[in-house]
Protein backbone atom coordinates (compact mmCIF):
# COMPACT_ATOMS: atom_id res chain seq x y z
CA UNK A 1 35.54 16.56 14.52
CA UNK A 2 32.64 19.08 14.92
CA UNK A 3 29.32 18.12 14.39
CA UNK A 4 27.61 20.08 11.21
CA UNK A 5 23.90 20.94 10.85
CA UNK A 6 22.19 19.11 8.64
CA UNK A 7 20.69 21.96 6.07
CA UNK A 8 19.61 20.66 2.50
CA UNK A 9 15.75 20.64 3.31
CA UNK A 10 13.66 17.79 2.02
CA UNK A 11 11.95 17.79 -0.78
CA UNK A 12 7.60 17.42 0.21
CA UNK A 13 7.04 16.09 -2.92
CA UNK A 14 7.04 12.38 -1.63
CA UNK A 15 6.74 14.00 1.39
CA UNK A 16 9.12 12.17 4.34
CA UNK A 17 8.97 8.44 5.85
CA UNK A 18 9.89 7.57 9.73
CA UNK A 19 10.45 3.88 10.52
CA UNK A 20 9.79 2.76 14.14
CA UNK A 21 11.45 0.23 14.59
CA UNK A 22 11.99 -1.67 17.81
CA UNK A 23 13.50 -5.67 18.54
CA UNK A 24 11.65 -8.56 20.17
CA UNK A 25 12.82 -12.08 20.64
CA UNK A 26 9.46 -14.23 20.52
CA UNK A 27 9.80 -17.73 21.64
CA UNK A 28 6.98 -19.87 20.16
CA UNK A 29 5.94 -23.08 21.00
CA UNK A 30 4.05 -25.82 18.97
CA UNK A 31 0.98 -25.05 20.60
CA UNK A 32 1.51 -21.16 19.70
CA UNK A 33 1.59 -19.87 23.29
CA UNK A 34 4.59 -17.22 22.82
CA UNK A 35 7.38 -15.49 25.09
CA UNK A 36 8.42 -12.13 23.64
CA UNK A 37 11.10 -10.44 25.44
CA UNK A 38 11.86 -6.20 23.84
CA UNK A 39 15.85 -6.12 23.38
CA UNK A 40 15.24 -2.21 23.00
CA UNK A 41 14.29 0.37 25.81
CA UNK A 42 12.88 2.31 22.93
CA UNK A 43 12.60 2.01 18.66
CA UNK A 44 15.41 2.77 16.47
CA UNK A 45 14.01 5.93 14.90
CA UNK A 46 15.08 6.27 11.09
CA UNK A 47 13.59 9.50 8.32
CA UNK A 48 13.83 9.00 4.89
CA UNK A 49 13.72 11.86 1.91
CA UNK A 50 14.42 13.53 -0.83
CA UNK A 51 16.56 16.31 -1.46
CA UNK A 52 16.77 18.70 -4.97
CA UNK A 53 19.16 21.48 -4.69
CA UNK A 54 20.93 24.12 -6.87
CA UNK A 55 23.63 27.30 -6.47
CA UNK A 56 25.30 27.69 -3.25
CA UNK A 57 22.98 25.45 -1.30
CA UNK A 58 24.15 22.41 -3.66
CA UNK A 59 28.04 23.46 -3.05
CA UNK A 60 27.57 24.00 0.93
CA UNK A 61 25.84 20.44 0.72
CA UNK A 62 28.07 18.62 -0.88
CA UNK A 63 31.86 19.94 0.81
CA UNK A 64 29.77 19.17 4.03
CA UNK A 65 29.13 15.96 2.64
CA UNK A 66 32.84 15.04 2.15
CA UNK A 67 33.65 16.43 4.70
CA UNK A 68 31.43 14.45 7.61
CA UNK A 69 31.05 11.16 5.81
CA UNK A 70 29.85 8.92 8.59
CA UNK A 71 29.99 11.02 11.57
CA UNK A 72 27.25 12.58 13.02
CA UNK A 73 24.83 15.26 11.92
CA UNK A 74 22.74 17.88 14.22
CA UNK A 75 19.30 16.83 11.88
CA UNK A 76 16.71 18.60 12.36
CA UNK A 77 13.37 16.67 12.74
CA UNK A 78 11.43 18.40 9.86
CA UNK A 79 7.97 16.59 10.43
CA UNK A 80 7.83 18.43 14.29
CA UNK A 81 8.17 21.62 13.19
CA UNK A 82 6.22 24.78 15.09
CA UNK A 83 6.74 28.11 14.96
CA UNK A 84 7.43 31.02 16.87
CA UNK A 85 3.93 32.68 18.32
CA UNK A 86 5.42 36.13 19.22
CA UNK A 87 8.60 38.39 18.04
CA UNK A 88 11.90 37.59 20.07
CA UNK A 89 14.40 39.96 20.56
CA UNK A 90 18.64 39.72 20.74
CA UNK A 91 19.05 38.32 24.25
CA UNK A 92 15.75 36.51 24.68
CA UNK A 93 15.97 33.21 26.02
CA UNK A 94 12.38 31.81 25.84
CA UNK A 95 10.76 30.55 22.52
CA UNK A 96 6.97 31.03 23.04
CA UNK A 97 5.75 27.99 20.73
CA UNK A 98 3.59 25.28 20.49
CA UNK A 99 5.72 22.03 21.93
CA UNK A 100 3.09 19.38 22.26
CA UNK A 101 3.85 15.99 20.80
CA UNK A 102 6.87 17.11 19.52
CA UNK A 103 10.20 15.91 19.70
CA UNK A 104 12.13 18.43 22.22
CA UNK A 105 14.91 17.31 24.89
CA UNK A 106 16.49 19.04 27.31
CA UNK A 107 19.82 19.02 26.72
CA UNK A 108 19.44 18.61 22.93
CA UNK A 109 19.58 21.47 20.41
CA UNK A 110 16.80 23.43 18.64
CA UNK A 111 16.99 25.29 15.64
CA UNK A 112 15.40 28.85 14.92
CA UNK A 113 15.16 29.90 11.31
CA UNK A 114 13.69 32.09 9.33
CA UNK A 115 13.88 34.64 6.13
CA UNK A 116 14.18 37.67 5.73
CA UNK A 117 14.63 39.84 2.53
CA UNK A 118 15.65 36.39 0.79
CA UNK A 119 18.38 36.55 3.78
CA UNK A 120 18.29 33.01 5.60
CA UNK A 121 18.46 33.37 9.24
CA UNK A 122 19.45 30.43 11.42
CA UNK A 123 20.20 29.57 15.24
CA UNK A 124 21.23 26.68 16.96
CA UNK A 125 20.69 26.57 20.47
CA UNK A 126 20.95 24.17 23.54
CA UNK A 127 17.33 23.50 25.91
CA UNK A 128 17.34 24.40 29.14
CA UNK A 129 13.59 23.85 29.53
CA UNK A 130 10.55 22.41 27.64
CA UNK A 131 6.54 23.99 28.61
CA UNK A 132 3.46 23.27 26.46
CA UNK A 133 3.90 26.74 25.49
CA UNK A 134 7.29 27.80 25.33
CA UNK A 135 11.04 26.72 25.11
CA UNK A 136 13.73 27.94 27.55
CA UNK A 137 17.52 28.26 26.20
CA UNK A 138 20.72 27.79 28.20
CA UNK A 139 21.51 30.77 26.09
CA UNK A 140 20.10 33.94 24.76
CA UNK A 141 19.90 34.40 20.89
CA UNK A 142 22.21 36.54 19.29
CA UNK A 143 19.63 38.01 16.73
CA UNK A 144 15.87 39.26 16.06
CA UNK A 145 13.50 36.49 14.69
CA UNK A 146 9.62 37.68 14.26
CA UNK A 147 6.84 35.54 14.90
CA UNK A 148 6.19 32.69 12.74
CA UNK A 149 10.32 31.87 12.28
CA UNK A 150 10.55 28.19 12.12
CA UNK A 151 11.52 25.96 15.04
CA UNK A 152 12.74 22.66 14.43
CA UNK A 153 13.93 19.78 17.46
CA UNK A 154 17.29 18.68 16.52
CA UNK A 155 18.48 15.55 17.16
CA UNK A 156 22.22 13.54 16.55
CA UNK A 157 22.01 11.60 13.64
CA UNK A 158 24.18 9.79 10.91
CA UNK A 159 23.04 8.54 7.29
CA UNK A 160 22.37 4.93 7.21
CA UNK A 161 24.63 5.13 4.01
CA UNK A 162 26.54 7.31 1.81
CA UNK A 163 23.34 8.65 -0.93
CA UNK A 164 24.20 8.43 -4.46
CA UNK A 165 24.03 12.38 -5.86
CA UNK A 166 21.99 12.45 -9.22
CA UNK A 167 23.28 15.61 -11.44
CA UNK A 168 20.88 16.42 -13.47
CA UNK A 169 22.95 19.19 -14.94
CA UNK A 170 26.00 21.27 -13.77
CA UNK A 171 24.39 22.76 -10.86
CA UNK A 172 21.00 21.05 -10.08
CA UNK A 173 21.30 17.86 -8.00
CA UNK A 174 19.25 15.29 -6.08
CA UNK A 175 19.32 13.01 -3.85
CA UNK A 176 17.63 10.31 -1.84
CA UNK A 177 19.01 10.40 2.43
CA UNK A 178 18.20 8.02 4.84
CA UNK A 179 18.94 9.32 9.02
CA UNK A 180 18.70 6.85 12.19
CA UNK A 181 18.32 9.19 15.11
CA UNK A 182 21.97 8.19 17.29
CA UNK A 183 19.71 8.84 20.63
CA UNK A 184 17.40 7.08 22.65
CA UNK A 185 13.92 8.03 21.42
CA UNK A 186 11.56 8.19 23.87
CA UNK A 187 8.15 8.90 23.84
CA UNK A 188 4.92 8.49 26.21
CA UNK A 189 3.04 5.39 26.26
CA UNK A 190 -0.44 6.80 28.06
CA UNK A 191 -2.83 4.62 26.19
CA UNK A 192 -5.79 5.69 29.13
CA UNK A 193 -7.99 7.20 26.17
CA UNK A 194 -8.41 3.27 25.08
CA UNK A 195 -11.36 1.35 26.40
CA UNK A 196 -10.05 -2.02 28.74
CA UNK A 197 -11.55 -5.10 27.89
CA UNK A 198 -10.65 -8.19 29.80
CA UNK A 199 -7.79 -6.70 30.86
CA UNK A 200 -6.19 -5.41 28.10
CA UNK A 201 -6.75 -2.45 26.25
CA UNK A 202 -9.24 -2.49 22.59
CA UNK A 203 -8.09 -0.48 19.55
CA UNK A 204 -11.21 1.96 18.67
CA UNK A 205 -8.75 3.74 16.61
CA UNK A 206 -10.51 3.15 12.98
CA UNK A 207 -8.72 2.03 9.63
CA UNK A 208 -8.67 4.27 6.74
CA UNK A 209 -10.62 2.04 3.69
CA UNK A 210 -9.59 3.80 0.72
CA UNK A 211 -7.41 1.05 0.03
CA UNK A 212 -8.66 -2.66 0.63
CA UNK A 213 -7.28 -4.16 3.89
CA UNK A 214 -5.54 -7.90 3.73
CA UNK A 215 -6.45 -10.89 6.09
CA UNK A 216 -5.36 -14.54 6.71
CA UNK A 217 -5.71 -16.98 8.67
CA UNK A 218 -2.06 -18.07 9.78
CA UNK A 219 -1.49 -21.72 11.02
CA UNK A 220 1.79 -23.12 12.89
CA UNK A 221 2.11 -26.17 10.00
CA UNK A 222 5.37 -28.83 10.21
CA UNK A 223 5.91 -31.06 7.23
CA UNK A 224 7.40 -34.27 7.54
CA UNK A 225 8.95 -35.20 3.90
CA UNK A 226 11.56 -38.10 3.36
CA UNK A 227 11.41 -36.96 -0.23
CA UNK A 228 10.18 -40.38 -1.32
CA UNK A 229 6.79 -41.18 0.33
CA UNK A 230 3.88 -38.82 0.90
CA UNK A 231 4.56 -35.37 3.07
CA UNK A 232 2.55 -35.84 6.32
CA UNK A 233 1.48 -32.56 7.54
CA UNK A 234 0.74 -31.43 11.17
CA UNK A 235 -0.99 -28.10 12.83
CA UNK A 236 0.32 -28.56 15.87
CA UNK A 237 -1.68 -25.80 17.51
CA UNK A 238 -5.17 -26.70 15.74
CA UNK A 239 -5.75 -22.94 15.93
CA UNK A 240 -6.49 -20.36 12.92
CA UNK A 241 -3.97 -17.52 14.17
CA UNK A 242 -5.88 -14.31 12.98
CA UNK A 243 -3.51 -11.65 10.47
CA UNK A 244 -5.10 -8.35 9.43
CA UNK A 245 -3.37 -5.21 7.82
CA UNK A 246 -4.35 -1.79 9.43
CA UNK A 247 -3.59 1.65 7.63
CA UNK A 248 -4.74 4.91 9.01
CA UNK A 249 -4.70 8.44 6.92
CA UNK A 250 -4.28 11.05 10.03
CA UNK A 251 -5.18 14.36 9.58
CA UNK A 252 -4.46 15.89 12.58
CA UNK A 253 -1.36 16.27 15.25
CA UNK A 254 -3.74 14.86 18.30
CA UNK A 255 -4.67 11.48 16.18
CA UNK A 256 -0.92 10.86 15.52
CA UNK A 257 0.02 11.52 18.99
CA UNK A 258 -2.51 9.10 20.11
CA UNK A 259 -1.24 6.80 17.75
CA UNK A 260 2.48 7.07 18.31
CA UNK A 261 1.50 6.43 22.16
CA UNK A 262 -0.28 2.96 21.02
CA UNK A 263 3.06 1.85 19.48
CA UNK A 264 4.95 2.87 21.89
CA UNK A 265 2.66 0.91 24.49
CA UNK A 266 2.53 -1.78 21.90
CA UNK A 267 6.49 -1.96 22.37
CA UNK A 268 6.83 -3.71 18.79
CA UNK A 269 5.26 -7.37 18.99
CA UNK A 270 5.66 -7.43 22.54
CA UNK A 271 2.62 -6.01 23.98
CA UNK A 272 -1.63 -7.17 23.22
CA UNK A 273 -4.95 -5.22 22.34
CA UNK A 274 -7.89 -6.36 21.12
CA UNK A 275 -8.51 -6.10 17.25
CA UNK A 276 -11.45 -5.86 15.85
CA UNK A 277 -11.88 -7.85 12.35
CA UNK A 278 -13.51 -4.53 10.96
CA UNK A 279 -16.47 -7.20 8.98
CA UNK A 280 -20.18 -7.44 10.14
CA UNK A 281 -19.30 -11.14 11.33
CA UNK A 282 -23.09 -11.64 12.77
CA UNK A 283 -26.33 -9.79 11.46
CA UNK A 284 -28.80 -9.75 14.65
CA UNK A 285 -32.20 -10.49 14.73
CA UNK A 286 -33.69 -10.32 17.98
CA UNK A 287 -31.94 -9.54 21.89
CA UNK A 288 -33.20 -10.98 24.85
CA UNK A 289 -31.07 -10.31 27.44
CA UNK A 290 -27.99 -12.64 27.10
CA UNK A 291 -29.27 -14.06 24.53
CA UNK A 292 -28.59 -13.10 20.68
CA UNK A 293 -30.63 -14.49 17.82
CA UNK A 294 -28.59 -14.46 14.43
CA UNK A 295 -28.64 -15.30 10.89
CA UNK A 296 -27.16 -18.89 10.92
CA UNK A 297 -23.95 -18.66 9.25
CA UNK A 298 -22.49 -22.04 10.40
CA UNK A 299 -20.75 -21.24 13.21
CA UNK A 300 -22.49 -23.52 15.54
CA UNK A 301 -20.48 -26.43 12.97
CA UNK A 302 -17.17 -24.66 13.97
CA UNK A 303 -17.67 -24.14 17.54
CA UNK A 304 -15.60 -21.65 19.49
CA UNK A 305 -12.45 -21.48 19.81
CA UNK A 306 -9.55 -19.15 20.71
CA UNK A 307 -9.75 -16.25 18.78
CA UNK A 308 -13.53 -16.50 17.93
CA UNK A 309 -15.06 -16.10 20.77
CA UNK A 310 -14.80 -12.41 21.83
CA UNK A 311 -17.53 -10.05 20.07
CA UNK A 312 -17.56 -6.26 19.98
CA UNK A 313 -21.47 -5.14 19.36
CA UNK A 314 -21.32 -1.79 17.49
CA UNK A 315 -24.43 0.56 18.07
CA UNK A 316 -26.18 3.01 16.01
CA UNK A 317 -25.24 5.83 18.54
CA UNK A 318 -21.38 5.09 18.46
CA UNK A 319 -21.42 3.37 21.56
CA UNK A 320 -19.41 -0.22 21.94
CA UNK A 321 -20.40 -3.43 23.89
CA UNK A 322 -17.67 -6.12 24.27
CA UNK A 323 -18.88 -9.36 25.20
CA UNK A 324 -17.94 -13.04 25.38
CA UNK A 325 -19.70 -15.85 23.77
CA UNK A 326 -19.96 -19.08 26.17
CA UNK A 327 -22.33 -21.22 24.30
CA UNK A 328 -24.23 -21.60 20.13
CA UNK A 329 -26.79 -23.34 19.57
CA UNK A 330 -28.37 -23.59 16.14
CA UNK A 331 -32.61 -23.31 16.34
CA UNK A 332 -33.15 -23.73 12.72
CA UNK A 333 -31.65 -23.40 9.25
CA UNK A 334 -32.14 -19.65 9.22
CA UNK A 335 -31.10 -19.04 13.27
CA UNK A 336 -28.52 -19.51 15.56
CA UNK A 337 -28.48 -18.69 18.98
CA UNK A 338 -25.19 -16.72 20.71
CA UNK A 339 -24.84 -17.03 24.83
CA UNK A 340 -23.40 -13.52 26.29
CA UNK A 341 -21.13 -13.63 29.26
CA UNK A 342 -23.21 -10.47 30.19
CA UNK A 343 -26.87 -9.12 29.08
CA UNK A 344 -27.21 -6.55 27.27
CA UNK A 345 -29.92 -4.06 27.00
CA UNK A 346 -30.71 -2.67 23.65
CA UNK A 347 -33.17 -3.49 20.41
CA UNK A 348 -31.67 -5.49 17.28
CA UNK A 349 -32.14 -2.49 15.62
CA UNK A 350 -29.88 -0.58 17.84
CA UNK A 351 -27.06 -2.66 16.53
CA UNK A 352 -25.21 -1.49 13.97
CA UNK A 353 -22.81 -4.42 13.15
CA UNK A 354 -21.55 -7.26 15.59
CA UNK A 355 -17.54 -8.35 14.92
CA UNK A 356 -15.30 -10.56 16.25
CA UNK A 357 -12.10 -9.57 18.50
CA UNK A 358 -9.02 -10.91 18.22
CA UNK A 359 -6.16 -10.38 20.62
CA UNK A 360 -3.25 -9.69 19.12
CA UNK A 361 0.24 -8.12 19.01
CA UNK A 362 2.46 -5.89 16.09
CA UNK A 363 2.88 -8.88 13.20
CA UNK A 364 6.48 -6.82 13.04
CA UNK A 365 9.12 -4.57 15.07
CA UNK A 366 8.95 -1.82 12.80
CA UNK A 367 6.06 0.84 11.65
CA UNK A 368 6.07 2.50 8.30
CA UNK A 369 4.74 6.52 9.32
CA UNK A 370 4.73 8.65 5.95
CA UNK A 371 3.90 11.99 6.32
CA UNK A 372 2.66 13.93 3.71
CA UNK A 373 3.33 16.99 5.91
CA UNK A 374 4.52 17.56 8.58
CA UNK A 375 3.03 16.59 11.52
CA UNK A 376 0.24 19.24 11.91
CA UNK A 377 -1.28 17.67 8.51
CA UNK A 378 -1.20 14.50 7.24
CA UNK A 379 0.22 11.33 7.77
CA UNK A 380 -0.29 7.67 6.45
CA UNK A 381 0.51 4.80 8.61
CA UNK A 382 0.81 1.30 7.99
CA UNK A 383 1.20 -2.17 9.87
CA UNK A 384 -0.35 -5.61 10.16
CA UNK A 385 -1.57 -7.44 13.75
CA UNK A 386 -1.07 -10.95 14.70
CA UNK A 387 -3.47 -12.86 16.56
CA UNK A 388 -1.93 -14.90 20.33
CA UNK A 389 -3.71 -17.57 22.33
CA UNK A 390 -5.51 -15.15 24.65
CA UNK A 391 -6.03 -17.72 27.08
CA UNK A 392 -2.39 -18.82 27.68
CA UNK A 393 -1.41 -14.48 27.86
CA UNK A 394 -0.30 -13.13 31.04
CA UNK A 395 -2.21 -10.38 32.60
């Protein structure tokens, strides 16, 4: 059967979700020390939209529609659109466009199109070659398309399931699609712009707080219940595992790319990084050397533990310190004192805020990436991180 092009266009007005969505097995024990093993050499890749279209568009749709059913599509990925820079002439065979962080393959199709005198104009080619700056076909184009035609990476796809079509009269319909991308989806997981902290890297990557962020404190709880007596209860690890919700609100291509690399390092929940809890967990007083004087806010009482002993010391200048605390010690109601692994050599008032690090991997497989636009504007991206027994990780 041949293989159509997917051409009903979404609908921005709810813009267009992509779901990352890899598989890992994770093996916990009682103590919470964990084995996670990826089933996936890279994430499922699924885009979900809208569609509202009339006339001919809405006819075309839907006799492709019956026609394909579950087969595959040529989709084109709308969010990774660029554009042509320059005029190409019938016979060309190199795109001169903007390719970075976008989804082209050798070997896959692109698609060129553009209008002209309310005339659409479209061309689907094989890659021979993908530069930063340009895109080589196998074949020349048959046509004329002037700088700033549309280029779009197509990919195979098929529709998760058959969309129900909403007539809202005899000619205007909508509809909501969901595509999984039939390929393998790879992407690069370069994480070097991330500072290293005891071995593993720290996400500097900021949250977006228009919304309030979530928290908990997760702990690995059994119940023993005959259903006649009283339930005994044991924490078998005696450990608060740390849970914290992340969103970001990207406004440019470079800060998704970045991100998309962290997931793709992350691997789903098999990989660590250090998460900051985002709070002011310590207000400083004085510095002297390794040692920090703080408000007393109990946690000489709790002591340290996995989890709570790894501070990141935020200056006023931007910079970050990441320390370990080896010993508390209270000095009065009012002051407690925090032992640094290392000195470090700056005024209390040089501190902006002192927070606790966590190490931690994905809470889930899957990421939730809306984009508002495409991929040159803005994006919102969701996902929660689960604290692990640093001290029991592999490095």
């Amino acid at each position: 059967m041949n293989i159509f092009l997917w051409q009903a266009e979404p609908d921005w007005t709810n813009g267009i979700t992509e779901i990352l969505e890899w598989k890992t097995d994770i093996l916990q024990s009682y103590s919470g020390a964990e084995q996670r093993i990826a089933r996936r050499l890279s994430p499922r890749r699924m885009f979900e939209f809208s569609i509202l279209i009339n006339g001919n568009e809405r006819s075309r749709f839907e006799n492709r529609l019956a026609f394909v059913g579950g087969n595959s599509w040529y989709f084109p990925v709308y969010t990774d659109v660029t554009y042509l820079d320059d005029d190409v002439n019938t016979g060309a065979t190199v795109l001169p466009c903007n390719t970075i962080g976008r989804d082209f393959v050798v070997g896959n199709k692109v698609l060129i199109q553009s209008e002209i005198n309310n005339v659409n104009q479209t061309a689907l080619l094989e890659v021979a070659a993908v530069n930063e700056n340009s895109i080589t076909l196998v074949n020349p184009v048959k046509t004329q398309f002037f700088a700033g035609a549309y280029i779009y990476p197509v990919r195979l796809a098929v529709l998760t399931d058959m969309p129900e079509l909403t007539r809202h009269n005899d000619d205007l319909l909508s509809a909501q699609i969901r595509f999984r991308i039939s390929e393998h989806n790879a992407f690069s997981n370069d994480i070097s712009f991330l500072p290293t902290y005891r071995h593993f890297p720290v996400l500097n990557i900021q949250p977006d707080w228009s919304e309030s962020l979530k928290c908990r404190y997760e702990r690995v709880l059994f119940e023993l219940d005959n259903g006649a007596g009283i339930p005994k209860r044991l924490d078998t690890a005696k450990l608060p595992f740390f849970v914290t919700e992340f969103r970001w609100f990207l406004t440019e291509r470079n800060e998704q790319i970045q991100l998309r690399k962290l997931f793709y390092y992350l691997n789903g929940c098999q990989k660590n990084i250090w998460i900051s809890s985002q709070t002011s967990d310590f207000n400083v007083i004085t510095v002297d050397g390794r040692v920090l004087g703080v408000e007393n806010t109990g946690f000489n009482e709790v002591g340290l533990m996995s989890g709570r002993k790894d501070i990141v010391i935020n200056l006023c200048n931007g910079n970050a310190l990441y320390r370990r605390i080896e010993l508390v010690a209270v000095v009065s109601d009012e002051i407690e004192r925090l032992l640094l692994n290392e000195s470090i050599n700056v005024n209390a008032e040089d501190i902006l805020s002192v927070s606790f690090l966590t190490l931690c991997r994905l809470n889930n497989d899957a990421v939730s990436w809306e984009h508002v636009t495409d991929a040159d504007g803005l994006a919102n991206i969701t996902c929660s991180f689960r604290g692990v027994r640093d001290e029991l990780e592999s490095i």
